[in-house]
Protein backbone atom coordinates (compact mmCIF):
# COMPACT_ATOMS: atom_id res chain seq x y z
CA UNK A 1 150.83 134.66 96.67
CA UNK A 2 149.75 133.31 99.99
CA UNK A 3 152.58 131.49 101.82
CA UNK A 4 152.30 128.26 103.48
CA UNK A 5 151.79 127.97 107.08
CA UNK A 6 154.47 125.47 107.52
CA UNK A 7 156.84 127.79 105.55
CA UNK A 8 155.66 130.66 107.63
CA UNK A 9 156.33 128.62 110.88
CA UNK A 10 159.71 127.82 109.40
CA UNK A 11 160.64 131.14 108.85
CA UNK A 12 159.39 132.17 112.53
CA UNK A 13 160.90 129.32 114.06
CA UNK A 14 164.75 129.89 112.77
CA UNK A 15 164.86 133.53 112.88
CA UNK A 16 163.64 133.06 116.08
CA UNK A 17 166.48 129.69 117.08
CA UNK A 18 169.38 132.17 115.12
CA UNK A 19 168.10 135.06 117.56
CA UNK A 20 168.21 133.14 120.71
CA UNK A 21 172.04 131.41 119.65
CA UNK A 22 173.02 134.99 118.56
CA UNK A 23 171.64 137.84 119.51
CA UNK A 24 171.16 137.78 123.30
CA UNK A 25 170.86 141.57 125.52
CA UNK A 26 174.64 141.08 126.04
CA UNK A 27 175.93 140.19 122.31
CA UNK A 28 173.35 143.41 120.99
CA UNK A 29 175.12 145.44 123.60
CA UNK A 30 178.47 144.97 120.70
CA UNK A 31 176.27 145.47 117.64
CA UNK A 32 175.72 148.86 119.18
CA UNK A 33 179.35 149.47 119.71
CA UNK A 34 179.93 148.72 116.29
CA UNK A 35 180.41 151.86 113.84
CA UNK A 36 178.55 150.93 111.07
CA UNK A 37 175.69 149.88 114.01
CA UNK A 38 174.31 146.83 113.32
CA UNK A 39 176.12 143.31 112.66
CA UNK A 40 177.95 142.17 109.15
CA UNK A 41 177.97 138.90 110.33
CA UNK A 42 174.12 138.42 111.05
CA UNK A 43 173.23 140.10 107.75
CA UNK A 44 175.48 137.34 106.16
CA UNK A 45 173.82 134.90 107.94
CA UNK A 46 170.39 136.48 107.15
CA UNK A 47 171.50 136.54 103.20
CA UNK A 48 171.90 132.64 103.47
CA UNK A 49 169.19 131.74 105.54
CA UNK A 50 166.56 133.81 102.74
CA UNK A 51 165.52 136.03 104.60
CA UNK A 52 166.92 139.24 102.58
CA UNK A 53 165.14 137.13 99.28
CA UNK A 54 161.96 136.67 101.61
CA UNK A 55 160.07 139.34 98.77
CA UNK A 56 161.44 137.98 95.87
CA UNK A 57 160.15 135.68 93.17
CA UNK A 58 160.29 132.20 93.07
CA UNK A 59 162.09 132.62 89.49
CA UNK A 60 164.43 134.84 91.32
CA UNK A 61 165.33 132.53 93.65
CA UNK A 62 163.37 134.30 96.49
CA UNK A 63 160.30 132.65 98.26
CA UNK A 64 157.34 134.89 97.03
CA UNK A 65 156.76 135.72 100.53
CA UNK A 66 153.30 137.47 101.53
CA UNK A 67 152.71 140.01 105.04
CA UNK A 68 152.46 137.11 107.01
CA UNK A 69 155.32 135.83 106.50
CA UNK A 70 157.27 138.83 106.05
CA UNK A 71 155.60 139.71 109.51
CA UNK A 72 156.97 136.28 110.87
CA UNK A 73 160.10 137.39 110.42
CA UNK A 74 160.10 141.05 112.04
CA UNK A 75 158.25 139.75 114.96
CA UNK A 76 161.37 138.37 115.97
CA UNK A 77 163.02 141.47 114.70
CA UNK A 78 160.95 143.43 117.02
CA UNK A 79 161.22 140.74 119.81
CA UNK A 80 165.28 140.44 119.91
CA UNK A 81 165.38 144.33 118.87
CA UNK A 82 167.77 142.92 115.71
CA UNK A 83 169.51 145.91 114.30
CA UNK A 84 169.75 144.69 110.99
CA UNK A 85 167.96 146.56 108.31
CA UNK A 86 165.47 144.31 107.09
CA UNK A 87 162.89 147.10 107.23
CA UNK A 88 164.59 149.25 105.16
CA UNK A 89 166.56 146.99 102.78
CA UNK A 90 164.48 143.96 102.33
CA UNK A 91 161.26 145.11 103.00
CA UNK A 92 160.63 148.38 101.72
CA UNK A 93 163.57 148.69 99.27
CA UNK A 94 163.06 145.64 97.80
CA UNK A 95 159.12 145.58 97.68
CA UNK A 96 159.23 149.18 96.03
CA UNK A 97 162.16 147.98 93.11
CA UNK A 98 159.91 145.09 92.74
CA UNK A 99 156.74 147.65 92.42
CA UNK A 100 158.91 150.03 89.99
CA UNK A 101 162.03 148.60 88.23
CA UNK A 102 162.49 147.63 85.08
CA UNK A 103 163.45 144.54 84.09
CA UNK A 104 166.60 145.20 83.51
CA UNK A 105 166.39 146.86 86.83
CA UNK A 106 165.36 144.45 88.50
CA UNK A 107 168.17 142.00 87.04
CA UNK A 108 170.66 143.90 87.92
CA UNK A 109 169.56 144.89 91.73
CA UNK A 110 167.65 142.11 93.26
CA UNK A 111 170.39 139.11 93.28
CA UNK A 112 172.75 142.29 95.28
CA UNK A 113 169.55 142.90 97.35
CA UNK A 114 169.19 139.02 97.98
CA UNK A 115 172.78 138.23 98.89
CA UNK A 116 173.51 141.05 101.07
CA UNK A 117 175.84 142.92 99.26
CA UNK A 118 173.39 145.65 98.37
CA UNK A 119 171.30 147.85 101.38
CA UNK A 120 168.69 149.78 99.86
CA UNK A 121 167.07 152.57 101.29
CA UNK A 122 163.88 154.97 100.71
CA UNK A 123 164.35 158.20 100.93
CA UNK A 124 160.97 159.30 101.02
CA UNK A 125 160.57 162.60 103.83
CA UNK A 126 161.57 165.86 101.68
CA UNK A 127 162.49 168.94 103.31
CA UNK A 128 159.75 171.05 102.92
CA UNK A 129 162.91 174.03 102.14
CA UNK A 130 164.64 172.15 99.74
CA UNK A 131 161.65 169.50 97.66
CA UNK A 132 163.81 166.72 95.43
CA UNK A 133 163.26 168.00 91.88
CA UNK A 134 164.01 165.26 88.99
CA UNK A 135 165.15 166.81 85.58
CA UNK A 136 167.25 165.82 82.77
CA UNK A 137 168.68 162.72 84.61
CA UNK A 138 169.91 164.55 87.87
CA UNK A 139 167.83 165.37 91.26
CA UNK A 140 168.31 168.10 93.56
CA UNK A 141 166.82 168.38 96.93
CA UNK A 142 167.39 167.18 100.57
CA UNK A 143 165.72 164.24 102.54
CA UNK A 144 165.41 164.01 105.81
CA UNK A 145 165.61 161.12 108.53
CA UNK A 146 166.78 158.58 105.69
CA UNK A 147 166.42 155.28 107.75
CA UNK A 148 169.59 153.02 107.19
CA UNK A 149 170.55 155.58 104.82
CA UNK A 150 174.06 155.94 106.93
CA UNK A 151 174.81 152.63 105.51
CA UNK A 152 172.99 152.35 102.52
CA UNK A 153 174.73 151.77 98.69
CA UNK A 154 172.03 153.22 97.40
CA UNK A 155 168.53 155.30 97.38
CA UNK A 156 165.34 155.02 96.13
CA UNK A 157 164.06 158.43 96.42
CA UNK A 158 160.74 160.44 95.65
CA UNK A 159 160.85 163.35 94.00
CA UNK A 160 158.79 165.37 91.59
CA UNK A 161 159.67 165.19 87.48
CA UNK A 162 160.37 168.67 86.87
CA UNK A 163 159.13 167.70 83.13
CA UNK A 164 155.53 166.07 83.46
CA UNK A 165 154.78 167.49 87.07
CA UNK A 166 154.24 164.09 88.86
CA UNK A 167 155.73 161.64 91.22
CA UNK A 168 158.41 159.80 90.58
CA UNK A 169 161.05 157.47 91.96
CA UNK A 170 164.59 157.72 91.07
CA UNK A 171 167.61 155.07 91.83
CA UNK A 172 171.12 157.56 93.11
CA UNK A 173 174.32 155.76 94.26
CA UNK A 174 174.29 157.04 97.71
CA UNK A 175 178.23 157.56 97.27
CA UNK A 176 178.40 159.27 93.79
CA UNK A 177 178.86 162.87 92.68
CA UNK A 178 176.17 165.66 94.43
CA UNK A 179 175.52 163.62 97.47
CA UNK A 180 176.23 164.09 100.58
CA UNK A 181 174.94 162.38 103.83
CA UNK A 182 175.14 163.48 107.04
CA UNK A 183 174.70 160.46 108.90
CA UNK A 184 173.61 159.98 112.89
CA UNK A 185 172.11 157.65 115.37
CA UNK A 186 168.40 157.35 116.47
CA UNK A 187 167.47 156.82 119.94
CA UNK A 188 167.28 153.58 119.73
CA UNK A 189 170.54 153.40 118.11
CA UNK A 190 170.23 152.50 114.66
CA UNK A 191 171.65 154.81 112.00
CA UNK A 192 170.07 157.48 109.85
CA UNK A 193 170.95 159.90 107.42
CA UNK A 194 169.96 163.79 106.02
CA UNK A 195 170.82 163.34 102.45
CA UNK A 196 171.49 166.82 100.33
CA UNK A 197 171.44 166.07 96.61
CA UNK A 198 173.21 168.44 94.32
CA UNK A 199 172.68 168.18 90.40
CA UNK A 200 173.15 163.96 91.67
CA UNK A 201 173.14 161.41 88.87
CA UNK A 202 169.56 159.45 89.35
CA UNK A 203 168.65 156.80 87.43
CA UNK A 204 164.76 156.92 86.50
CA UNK A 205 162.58 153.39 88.06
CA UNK A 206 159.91 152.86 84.71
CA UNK A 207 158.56 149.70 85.37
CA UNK A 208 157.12 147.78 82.36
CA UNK A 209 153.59 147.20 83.69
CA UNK A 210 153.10 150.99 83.73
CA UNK A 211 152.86 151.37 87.54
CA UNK A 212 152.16 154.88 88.42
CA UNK A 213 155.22 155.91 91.45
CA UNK A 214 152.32 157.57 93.64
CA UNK A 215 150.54 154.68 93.87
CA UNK A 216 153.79 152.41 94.48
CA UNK A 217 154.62 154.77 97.32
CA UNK A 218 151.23 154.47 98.72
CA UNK A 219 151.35 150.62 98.60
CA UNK A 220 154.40 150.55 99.75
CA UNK A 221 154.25 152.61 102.82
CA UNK A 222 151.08 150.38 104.04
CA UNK A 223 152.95 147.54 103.65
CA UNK A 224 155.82 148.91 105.83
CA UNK A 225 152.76 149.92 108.53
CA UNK A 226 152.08 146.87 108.35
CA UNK A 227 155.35 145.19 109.24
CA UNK A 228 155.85 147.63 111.80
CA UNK A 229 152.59 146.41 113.68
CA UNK A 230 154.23 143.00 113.62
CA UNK A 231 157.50 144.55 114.79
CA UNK A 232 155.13 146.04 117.74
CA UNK A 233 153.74 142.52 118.36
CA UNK A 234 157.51 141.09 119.03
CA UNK A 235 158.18 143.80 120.91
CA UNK A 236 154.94 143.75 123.41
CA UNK A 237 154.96 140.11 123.50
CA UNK A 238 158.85 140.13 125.05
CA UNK A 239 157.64 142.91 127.24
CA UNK A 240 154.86 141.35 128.74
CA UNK A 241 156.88 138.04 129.17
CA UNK A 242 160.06 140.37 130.40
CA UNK A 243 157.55 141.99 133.15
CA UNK A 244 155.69 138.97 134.45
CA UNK A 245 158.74 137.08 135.47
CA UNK A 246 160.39 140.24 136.95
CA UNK A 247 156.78 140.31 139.18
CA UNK A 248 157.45 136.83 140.46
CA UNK A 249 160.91 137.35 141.62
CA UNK A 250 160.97 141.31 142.26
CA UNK A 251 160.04 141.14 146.52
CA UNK A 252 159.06 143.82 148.99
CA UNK A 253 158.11 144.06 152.32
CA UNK A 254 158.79 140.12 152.74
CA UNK A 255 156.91 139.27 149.77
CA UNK A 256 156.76 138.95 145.75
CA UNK A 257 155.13 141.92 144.53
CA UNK A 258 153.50 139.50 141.54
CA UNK A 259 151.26 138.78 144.43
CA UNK A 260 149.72 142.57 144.54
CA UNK A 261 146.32 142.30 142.86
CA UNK A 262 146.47 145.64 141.55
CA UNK A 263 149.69 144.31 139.52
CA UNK A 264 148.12 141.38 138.32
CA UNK A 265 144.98 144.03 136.76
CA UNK A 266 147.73 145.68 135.44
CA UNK A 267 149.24 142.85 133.37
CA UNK A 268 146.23 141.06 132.46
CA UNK A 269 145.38 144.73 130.92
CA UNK A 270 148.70 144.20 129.05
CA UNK A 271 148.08 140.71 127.99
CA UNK A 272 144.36 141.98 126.71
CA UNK A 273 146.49 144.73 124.46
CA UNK A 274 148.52 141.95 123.70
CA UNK A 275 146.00 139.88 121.83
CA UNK A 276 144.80 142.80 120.52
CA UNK A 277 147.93 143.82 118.68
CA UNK A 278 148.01 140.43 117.43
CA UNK A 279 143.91 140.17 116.05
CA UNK A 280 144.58 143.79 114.44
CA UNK A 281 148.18 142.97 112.89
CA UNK A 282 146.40 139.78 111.59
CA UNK A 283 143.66 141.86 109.76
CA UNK A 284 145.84 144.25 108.74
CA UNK A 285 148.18 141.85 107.05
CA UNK A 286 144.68 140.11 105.12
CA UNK A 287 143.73 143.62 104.23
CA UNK A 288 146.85 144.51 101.84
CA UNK A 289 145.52 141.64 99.42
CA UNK A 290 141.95 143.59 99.27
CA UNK A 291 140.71 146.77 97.47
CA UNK A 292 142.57 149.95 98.31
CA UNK A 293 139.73 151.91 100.50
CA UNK A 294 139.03 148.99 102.55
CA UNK A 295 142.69 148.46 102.74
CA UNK A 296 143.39 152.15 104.16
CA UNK A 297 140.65 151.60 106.44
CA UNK A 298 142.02 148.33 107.88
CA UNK A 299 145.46 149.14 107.70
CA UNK A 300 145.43 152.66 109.13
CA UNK A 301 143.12 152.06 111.86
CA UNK A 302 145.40 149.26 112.88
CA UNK A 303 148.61 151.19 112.92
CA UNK A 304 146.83 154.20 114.80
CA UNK A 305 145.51 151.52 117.59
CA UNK A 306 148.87 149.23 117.62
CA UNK A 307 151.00 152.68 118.17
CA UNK A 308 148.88 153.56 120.97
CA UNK A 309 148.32 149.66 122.73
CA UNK A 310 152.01 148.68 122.49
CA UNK A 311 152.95 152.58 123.99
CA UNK A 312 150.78 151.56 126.59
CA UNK A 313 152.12 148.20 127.63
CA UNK A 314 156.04 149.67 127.14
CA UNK A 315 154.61 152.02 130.25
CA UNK A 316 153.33 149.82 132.52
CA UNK A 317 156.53 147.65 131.98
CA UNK A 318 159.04 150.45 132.41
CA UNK A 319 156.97 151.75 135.78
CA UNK A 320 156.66 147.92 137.25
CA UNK A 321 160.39 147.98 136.77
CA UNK A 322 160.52 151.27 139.21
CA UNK A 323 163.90 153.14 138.62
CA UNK A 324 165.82 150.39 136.79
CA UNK A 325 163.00 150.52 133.92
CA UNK A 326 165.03 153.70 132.30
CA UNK A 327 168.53 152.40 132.48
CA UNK A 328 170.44 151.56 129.78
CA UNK A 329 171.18 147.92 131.71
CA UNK A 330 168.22 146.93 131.51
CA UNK A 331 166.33 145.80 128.03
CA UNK A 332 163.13 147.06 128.77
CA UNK A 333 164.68 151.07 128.06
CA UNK A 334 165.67 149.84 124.74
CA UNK A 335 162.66 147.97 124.06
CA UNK A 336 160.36 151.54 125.14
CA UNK A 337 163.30 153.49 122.52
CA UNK A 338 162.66 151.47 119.36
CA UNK A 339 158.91 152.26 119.71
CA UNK A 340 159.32 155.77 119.86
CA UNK A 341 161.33 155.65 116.77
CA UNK A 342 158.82 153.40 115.25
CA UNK A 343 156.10 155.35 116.70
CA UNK A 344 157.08 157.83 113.72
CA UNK A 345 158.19 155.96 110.87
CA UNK A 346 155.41 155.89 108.04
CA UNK A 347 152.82 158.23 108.84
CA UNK A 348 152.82 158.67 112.66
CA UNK A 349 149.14 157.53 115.31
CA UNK A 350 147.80 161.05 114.28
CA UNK A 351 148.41 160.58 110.88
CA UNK A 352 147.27 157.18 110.46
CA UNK A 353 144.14 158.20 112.63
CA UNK A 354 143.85 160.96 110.62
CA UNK A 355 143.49 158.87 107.59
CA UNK A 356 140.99 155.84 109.02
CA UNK A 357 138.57 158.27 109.86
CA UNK A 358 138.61 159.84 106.47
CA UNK A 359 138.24 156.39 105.37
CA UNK A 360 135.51 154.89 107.01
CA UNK A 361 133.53 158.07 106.87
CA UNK A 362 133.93 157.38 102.68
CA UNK A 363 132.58 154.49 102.81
């Protein structure tokens, strides 16, 4: 479904009003604080303003929402640096139980997924040591850097049938029997989890439609490349805005330092990466609706050059700041750490560069 540019300007507009009334560099500063990292009371708020539904169904009460307007949503998420996880939970969790569930599946996990009470996480990096194996109903194996998966209820993970030999995706409670998490923070502070599984009850995901899990897992971690070039666009669009008004106050020598040409190259450079970011987030978002080589093409090649551009700009913004550009008081630090980490969620630049050459040389 294509969504509605007034309901994608909606969306944009109130995560964006919620944000501004809520989540300021001082309020974030007691998310952080927070053990569970991120805030109960946002998520609530996020359950009842749709946003955790944004992927669902019409019929399931969600708004059928396509990339742009999921992308709406985490530009703000990338702008206020929400801690939230809408990435993990309502994104990718969601969008693959939608790919693979059941029915029955399905009607028992989206409304939890919809109303907050459920985060869902993908647990989808295996230890090359210890591969998850799936037999008889129980999965064995470890995953590593399980994002959200500190505070997750439960797991979609990837793992290999021991029976047929092929991919598959299995549901595990992340606090049952043969589990065990050992959960830590990312640099940019949200949680994550190494999750050993140990002869663990997991439930099998056979979708009715006949949906192979490989392909689900490839769809689904374009998609999430996807978001996370509109998560880059928040991000670089605060920084540039962050830096410009710290050029026309910061002075030196008697005067602004704004008024430095070589500066002003230097920002107009970021503002070019800027738009960009946006023209190749835009395409990228189009290109999930099309056939799948033109789709890796598009999609990979976007990721590989939004990784790179928004890097780029986080620089120059941390060195225009001088010194306080690396402390923790100031936003533009955190702003440079949740790139790294997003740098490498989802197939890293090489990876995804990697995989749009291969690509366009096919075709």
């Amino acid at each position: 479904m294509k969504t509605d540019l007034e309901t994608i300007g909606m969306l944009r507009d109130s995560a964006a009003r919620y944000a501004d009334d809520n989540y300021s560099f001082q309020q974030r500063w007691a998310v952080l604080d927070t053990p569970e990292g991120y805030s109960r009371k946002a998520w609530s708020d996020f359950a009842e303003f749709g946003f955790l539904a944004l992927r669902l169904p019409e019929e399931d009460g969600g708004l059928d929402g396509d990339a742009v307007a999921v992308g709406a949503i985490m530009e703000i998420v990338g702008a206020r640096l929400l801690m939230e996880p809408l990435l993990a939970s309502s994104v990718v969790g969601t969008g693959l139980l939608l790919k693979l569930g059941s029915d029955a599946q399905k009607s028992a996990l989206l409304p939890q997924l919809a109303d907050g009470s459920l985060v869902l996480a993908l647990a989808d990096e295996d230890d090359a040591a210890r591969p998850c194996v799936f037999a008889d109903g129980r999965l064995s194996g470890r995953k590593l850097g399980v994002l959200h998966g500190d505070i997750a209820g439960k797991l979609l993970v990837s793992a290999q049938d021991a029976a047929r030999g092929e991919a598959v995706v299995v549901l595990v409670d992340a606090a049952g029997a043969g589990v065990s998490r050992r959960t830590h923070k990312l640099v940019d502070g949200r949680g994550a989890a190494i999750v050993d599984f140990d002869g663990a009850v997991a439930e099998l995901l056979q979708p009715e439609s006949g949906t192979r899990a490989d392909a689900a897992l490839a769809d689904i971690r374009d998609e999430a490349a996807v978001v996370l070039c509109a998560e880059s666009l928040g991000i670089v669009r605060s920084l540039v805005h962050i830096t410009t008004e710290y050029l026309k106050v910061r002075k030196q020598f008697g005067r602004v330092i704004g008024s430095n040409q070589a500066l002003q190259h230097r920002m107009v450079d970021c503002l070019l990466l800027q738009e960009e970011i946006r023209a190749l987030t835009a395409a990228a978002q189009q290109a999930l609706a099309g056939p799948a080589a033109e789709r890796t093409r598009i999609v990979s090649g976007a990721r590989a050059y939004v990784v790179h551009a928004a890097r780029k700009v986080c620089n120059e913004a941390v060195q225009m700041h001088g010194g306080l550009g690396v402390t923790d008081e100031l936003d533009v630090s955190h702003y440079f750490r949740r790139l790294m980490v997003n740098a490498a969620l989802f197939g890293n630049r090489d990876a995804h560069f990697g995989r749009f050459v291969d690509a366009a040389l096919a075709a």
